[in-house]
PDB file of N, CA and C in Angstrom:
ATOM      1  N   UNK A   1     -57.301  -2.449  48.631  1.00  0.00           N
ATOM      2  CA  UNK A   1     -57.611  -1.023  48.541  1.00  0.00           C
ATOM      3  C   UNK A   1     -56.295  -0.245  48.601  1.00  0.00           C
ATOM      4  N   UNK A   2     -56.084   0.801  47.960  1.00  0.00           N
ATOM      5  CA  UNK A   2     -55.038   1.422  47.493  1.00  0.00           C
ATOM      6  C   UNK A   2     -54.626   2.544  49.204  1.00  0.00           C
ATOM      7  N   UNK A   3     -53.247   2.918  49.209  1.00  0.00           N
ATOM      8  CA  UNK A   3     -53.068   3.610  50.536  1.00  0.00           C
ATOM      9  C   UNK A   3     -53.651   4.853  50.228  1.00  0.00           C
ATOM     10  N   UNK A   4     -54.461   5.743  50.963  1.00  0.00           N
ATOM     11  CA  UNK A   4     -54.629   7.370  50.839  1.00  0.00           C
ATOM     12  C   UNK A   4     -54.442   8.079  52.097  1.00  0.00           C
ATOM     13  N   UNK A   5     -54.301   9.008  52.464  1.00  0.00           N
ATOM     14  CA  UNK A   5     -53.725   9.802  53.389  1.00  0.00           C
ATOM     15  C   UNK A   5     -54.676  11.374  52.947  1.00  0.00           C
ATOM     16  N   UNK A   6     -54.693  12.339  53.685  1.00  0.00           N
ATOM     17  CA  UNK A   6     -55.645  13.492  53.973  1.00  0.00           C
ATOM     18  C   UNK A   6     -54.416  14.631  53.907  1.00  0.00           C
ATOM     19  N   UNK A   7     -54.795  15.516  53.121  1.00  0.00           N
ATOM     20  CA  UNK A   7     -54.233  16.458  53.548  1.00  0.00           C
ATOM     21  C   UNK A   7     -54.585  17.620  54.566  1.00  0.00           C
ATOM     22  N   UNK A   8     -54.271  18.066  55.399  1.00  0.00           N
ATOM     23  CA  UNK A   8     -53.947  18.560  56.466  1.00  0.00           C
ATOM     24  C   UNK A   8     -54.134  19.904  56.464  1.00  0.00           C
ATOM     25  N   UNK A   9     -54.841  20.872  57.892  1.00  0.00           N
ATOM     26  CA  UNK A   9     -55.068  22.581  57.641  1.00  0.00           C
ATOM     27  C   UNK A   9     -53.643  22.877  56.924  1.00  0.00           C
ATOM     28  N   UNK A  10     -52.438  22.579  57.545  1.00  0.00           N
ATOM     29  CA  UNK A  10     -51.172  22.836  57.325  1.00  0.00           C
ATOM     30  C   UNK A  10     -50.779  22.722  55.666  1.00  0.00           C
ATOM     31  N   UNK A  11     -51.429  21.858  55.215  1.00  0.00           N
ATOM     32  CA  UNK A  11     -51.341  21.584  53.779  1.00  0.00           C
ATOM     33  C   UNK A  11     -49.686  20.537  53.348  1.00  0.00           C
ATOM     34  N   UNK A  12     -49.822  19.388  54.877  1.00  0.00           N
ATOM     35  CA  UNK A  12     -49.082  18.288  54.784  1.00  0.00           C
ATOM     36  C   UNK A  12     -49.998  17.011  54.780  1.00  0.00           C
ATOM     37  N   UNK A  13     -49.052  16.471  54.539  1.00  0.00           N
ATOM     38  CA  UNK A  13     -49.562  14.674  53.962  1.00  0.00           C
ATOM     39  C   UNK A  13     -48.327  13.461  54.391  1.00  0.00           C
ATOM     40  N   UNK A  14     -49.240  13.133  55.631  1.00  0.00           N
ATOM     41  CA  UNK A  14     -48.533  11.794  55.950  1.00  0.00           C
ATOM     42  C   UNK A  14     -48.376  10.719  55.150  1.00  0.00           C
ATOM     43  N   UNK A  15     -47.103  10.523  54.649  1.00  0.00           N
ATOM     44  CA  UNK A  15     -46.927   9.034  53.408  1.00  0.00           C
ATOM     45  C   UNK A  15     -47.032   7.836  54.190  1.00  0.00           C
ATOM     46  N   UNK A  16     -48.484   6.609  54.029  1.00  0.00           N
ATOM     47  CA  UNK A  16     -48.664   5.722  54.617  1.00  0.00           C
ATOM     48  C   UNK A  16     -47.639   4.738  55.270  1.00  0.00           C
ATOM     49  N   UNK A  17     -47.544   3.980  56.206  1.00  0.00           N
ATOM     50  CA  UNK A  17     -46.174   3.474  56.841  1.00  0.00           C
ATOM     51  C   UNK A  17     -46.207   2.611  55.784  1.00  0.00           C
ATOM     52  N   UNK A  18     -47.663   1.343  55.070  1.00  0.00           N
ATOM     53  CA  UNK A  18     -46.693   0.404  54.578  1.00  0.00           C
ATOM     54  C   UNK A  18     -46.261   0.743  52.989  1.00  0.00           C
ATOM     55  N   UNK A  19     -46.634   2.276  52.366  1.00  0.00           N
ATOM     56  CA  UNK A  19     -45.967   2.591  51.272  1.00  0.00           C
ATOM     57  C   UNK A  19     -43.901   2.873  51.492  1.00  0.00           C
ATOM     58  N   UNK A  20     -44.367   3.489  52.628  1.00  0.00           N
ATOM     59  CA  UNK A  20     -42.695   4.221  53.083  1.00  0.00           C
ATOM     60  C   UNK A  20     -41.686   2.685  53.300  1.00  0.00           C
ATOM     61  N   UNK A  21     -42.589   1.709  53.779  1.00  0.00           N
ATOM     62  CA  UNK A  21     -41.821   0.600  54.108  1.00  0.00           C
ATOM     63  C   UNK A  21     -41.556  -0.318  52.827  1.00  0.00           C
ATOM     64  N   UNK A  22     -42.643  -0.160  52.207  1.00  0.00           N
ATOM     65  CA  UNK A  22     -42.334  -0.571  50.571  1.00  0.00           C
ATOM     66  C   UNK A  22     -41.375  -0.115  49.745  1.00  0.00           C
ATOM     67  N   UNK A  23     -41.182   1.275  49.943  1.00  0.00           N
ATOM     68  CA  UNK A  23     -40.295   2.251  48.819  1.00  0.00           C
ATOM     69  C   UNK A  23     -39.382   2.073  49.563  1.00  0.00           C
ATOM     70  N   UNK A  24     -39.009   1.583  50.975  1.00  0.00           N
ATOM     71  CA  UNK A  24     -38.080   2.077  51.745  1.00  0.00           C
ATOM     72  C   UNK A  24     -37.232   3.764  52.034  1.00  0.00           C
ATOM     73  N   UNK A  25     -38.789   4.509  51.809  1.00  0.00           N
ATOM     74  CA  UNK A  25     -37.954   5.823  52.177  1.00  0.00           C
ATOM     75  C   UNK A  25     -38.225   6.074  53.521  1.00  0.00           C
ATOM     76  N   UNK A  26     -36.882   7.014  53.753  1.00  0.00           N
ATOM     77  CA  UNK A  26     -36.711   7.456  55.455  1.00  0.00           C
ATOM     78  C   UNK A  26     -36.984   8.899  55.458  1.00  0.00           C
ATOM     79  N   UNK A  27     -37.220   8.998  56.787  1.00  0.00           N
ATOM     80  CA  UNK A  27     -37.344  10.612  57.361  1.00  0.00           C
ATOM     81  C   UNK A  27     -36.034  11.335  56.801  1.00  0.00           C
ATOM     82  N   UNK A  28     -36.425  12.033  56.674  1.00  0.00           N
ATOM     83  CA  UNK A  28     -34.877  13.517  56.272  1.00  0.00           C
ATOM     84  C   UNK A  28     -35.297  13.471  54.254  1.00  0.00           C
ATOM     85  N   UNK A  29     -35.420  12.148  53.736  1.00  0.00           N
ATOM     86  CA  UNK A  29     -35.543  11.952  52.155  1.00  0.00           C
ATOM     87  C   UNK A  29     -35.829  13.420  51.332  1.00  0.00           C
ATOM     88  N   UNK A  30     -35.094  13.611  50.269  1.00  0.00           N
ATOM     89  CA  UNK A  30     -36.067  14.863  49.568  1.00  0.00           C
ATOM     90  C   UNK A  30     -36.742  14.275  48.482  1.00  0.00           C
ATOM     91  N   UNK A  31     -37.846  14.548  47.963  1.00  0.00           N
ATOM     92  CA  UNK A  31     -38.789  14.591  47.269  1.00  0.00           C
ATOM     93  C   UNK A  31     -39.043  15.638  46.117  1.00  0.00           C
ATOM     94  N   UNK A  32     -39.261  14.912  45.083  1.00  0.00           N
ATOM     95  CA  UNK A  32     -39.386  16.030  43.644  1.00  0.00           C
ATOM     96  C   UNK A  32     -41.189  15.798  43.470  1.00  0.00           C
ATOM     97  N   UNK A  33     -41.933  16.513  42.830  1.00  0.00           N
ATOM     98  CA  UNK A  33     -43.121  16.749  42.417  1.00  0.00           C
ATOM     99  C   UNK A  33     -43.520  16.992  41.284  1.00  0.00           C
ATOM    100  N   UNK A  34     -44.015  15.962  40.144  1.00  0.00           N
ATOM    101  CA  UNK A  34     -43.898  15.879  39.236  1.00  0.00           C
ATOM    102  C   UNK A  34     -45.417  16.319  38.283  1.00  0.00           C
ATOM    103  N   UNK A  35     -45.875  17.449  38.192  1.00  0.00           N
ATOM    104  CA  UNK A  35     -47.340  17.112  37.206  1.00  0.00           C
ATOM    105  C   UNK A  35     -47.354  16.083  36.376  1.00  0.00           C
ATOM    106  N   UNK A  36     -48.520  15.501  36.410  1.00  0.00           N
ATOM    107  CA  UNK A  36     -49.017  14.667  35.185  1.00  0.00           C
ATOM    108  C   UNK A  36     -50.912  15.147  35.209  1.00  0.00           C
ATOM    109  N   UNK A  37     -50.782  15.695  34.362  1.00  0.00           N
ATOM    110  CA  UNK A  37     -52.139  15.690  34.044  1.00  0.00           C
ATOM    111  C   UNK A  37     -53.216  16.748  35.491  1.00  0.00           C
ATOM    112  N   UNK A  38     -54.492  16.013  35.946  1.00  0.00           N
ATOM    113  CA  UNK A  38     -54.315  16.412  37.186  1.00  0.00           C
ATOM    114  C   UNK A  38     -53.956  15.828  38.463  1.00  0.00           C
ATOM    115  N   UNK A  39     -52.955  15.136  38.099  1.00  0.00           N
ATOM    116  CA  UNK A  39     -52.445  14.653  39.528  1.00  0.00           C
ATOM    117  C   UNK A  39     -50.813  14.798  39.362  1.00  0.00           C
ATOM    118  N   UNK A  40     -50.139  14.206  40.605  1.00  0.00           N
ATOM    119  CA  UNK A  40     -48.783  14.760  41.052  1.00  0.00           C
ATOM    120  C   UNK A  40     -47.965  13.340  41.093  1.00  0.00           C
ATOM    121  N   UNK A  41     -46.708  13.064  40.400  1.00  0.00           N
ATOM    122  CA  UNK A  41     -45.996  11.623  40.702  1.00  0.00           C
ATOM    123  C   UNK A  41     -45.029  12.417  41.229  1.00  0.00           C
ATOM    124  N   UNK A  42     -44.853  11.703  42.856  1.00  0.00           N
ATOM    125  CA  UNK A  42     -43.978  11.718  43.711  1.00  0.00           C
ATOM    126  C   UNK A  42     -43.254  10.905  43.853  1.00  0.00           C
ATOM    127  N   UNK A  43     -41.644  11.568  43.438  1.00  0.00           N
ATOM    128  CA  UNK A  43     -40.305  10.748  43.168  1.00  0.00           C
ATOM    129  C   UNK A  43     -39.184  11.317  44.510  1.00  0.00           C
ATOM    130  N   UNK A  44     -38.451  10.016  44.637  1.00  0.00           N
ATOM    131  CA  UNK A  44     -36.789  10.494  45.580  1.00  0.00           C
ATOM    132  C   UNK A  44     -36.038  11.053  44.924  1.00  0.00           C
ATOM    133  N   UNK A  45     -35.650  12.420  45.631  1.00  0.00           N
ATOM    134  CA  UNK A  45     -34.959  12.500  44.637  1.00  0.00           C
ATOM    135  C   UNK A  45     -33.051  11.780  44.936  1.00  0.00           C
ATOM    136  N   UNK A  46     -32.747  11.136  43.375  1.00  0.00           N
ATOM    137  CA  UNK A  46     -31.192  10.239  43.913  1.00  0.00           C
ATOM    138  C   UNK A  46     -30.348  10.503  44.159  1.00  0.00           C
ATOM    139  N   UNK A  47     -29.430  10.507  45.408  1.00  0.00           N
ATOM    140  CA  UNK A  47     -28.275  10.589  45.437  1.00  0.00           C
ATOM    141  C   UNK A  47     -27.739  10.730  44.972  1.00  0.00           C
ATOM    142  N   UNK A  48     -26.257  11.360  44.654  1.00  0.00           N
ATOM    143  CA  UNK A  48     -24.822  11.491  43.291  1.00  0.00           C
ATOM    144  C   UNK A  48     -24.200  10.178  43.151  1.00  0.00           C
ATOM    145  N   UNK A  49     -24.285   9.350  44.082  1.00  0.00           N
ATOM    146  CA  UNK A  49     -23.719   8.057  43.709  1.00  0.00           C
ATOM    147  C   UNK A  49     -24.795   6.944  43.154  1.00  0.00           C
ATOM    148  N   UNK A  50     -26.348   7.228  43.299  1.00  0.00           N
ATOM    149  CA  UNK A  50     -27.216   6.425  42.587  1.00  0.00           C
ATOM    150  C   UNK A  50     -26.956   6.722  41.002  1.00  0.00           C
ATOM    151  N   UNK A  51     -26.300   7.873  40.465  1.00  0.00           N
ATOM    152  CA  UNK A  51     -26.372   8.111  39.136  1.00  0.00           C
ATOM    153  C   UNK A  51     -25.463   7.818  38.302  1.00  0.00           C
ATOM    154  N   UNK A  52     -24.175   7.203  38.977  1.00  0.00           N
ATOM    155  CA  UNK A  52     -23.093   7.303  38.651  1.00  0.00           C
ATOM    156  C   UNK A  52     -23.324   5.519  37.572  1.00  0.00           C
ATOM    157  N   UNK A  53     -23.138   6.326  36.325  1.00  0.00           N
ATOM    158  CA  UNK A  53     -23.055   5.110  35.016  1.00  0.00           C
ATOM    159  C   UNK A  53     -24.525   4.876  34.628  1.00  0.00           C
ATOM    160  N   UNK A  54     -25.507   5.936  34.587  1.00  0.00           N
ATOM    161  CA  UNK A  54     -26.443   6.198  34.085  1.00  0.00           C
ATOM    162  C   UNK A  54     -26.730   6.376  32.602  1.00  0.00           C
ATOM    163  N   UNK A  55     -25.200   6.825  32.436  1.00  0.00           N
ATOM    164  CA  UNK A  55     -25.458   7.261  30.932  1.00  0.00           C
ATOM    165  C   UNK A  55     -24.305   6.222  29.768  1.00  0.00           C
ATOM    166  N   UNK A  56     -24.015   5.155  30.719  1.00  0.00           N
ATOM    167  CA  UNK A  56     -22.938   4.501  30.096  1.00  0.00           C
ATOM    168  C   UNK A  56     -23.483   3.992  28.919  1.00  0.00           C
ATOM    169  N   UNK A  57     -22.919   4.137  27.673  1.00  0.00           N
ATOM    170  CA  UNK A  57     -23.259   3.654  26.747  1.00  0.00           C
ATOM    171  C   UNK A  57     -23.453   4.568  25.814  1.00  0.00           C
ATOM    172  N   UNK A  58     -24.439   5.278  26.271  1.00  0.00           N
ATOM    173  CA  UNK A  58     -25.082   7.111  25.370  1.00  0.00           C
ATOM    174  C   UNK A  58     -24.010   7.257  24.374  1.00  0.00           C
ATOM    175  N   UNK A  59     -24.182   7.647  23.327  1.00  0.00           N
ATOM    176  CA  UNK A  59     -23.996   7.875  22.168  1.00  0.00           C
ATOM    177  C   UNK A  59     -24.125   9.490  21.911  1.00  0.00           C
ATOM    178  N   UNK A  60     -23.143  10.168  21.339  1.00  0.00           N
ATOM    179  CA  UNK A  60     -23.538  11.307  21.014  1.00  0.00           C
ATOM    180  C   UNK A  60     -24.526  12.107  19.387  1.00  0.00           C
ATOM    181  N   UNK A  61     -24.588  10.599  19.115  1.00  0.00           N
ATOM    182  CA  UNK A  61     -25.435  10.930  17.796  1.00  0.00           C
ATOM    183  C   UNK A  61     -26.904  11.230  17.757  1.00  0.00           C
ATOM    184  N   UNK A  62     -27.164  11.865  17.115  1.00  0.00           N
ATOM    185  CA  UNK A  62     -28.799  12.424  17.117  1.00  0.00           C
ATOM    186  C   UNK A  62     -29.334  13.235  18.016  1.00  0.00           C
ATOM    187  N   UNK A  63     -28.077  13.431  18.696  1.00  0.00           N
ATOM    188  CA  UNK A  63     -28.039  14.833  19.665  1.00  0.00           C
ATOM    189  C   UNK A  63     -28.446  16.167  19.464  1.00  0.00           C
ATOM    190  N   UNK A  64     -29.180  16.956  19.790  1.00  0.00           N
ATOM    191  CA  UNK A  64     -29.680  18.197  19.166  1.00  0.00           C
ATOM    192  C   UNK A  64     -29.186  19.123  20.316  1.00  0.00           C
ATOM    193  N   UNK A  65     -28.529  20.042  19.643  1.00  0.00           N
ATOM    194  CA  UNK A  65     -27.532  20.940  20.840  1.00  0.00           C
ATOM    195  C   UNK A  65     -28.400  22.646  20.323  1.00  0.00           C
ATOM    196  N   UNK A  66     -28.021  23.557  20.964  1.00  0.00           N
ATOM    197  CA  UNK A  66     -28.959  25.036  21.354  1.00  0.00           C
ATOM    198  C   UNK A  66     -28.705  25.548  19.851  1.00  0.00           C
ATOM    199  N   UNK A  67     -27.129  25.126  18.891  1.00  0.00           N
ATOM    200  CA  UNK A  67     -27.631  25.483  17.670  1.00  0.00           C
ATOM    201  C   UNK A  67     -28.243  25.070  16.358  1.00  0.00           C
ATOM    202  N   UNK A  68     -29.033  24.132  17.045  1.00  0.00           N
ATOM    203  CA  UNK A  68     -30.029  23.233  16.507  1.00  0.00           C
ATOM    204  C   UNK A  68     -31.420  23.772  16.372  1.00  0.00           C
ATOM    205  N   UNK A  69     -31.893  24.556  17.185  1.00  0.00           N
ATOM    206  CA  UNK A  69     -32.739  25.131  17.794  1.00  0.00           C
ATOM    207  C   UNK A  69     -33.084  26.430  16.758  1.00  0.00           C
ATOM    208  N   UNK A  70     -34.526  26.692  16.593  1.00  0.00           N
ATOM    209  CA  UNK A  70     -34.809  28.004  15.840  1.00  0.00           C
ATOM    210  C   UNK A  70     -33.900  29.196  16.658  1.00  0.00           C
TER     211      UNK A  70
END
């Protein structure tokens, strides 16, 4: 059975221990909130050093820049 948690008068939501222990996120973490449809995908948001060589490789071709744009 999948983890669920209640939201709260306060309009908080305890993230289950063995999801947090799965994802390994900690107290202090920030969190982004993502629509999909009608529900919400909740992401970490990464660090400046998780990103670093993210884009290695990227190519600037087929790039569409603002005077590309109507």
């Amino acid at each position: 059975m999948p983890a669920t948690a209640t939201l709260s008068s306060k309009f908080q939501i305890s993230i289950p221990k063995a999801v947090r222990e799965e994802q390994r996120w900690k107290a202090g973490q920030e969190f982004v909130f993502i629509p999909k449809g009608r529900g919400m995908l909740l992401m970490p948001v990464p660090e400046l050093d998780e990103l670093a060589g993210i884009a290695r490789g990227a190519t600037k071709e087929g790039y569409r820049d603002r005077e590309d744009r109507y």
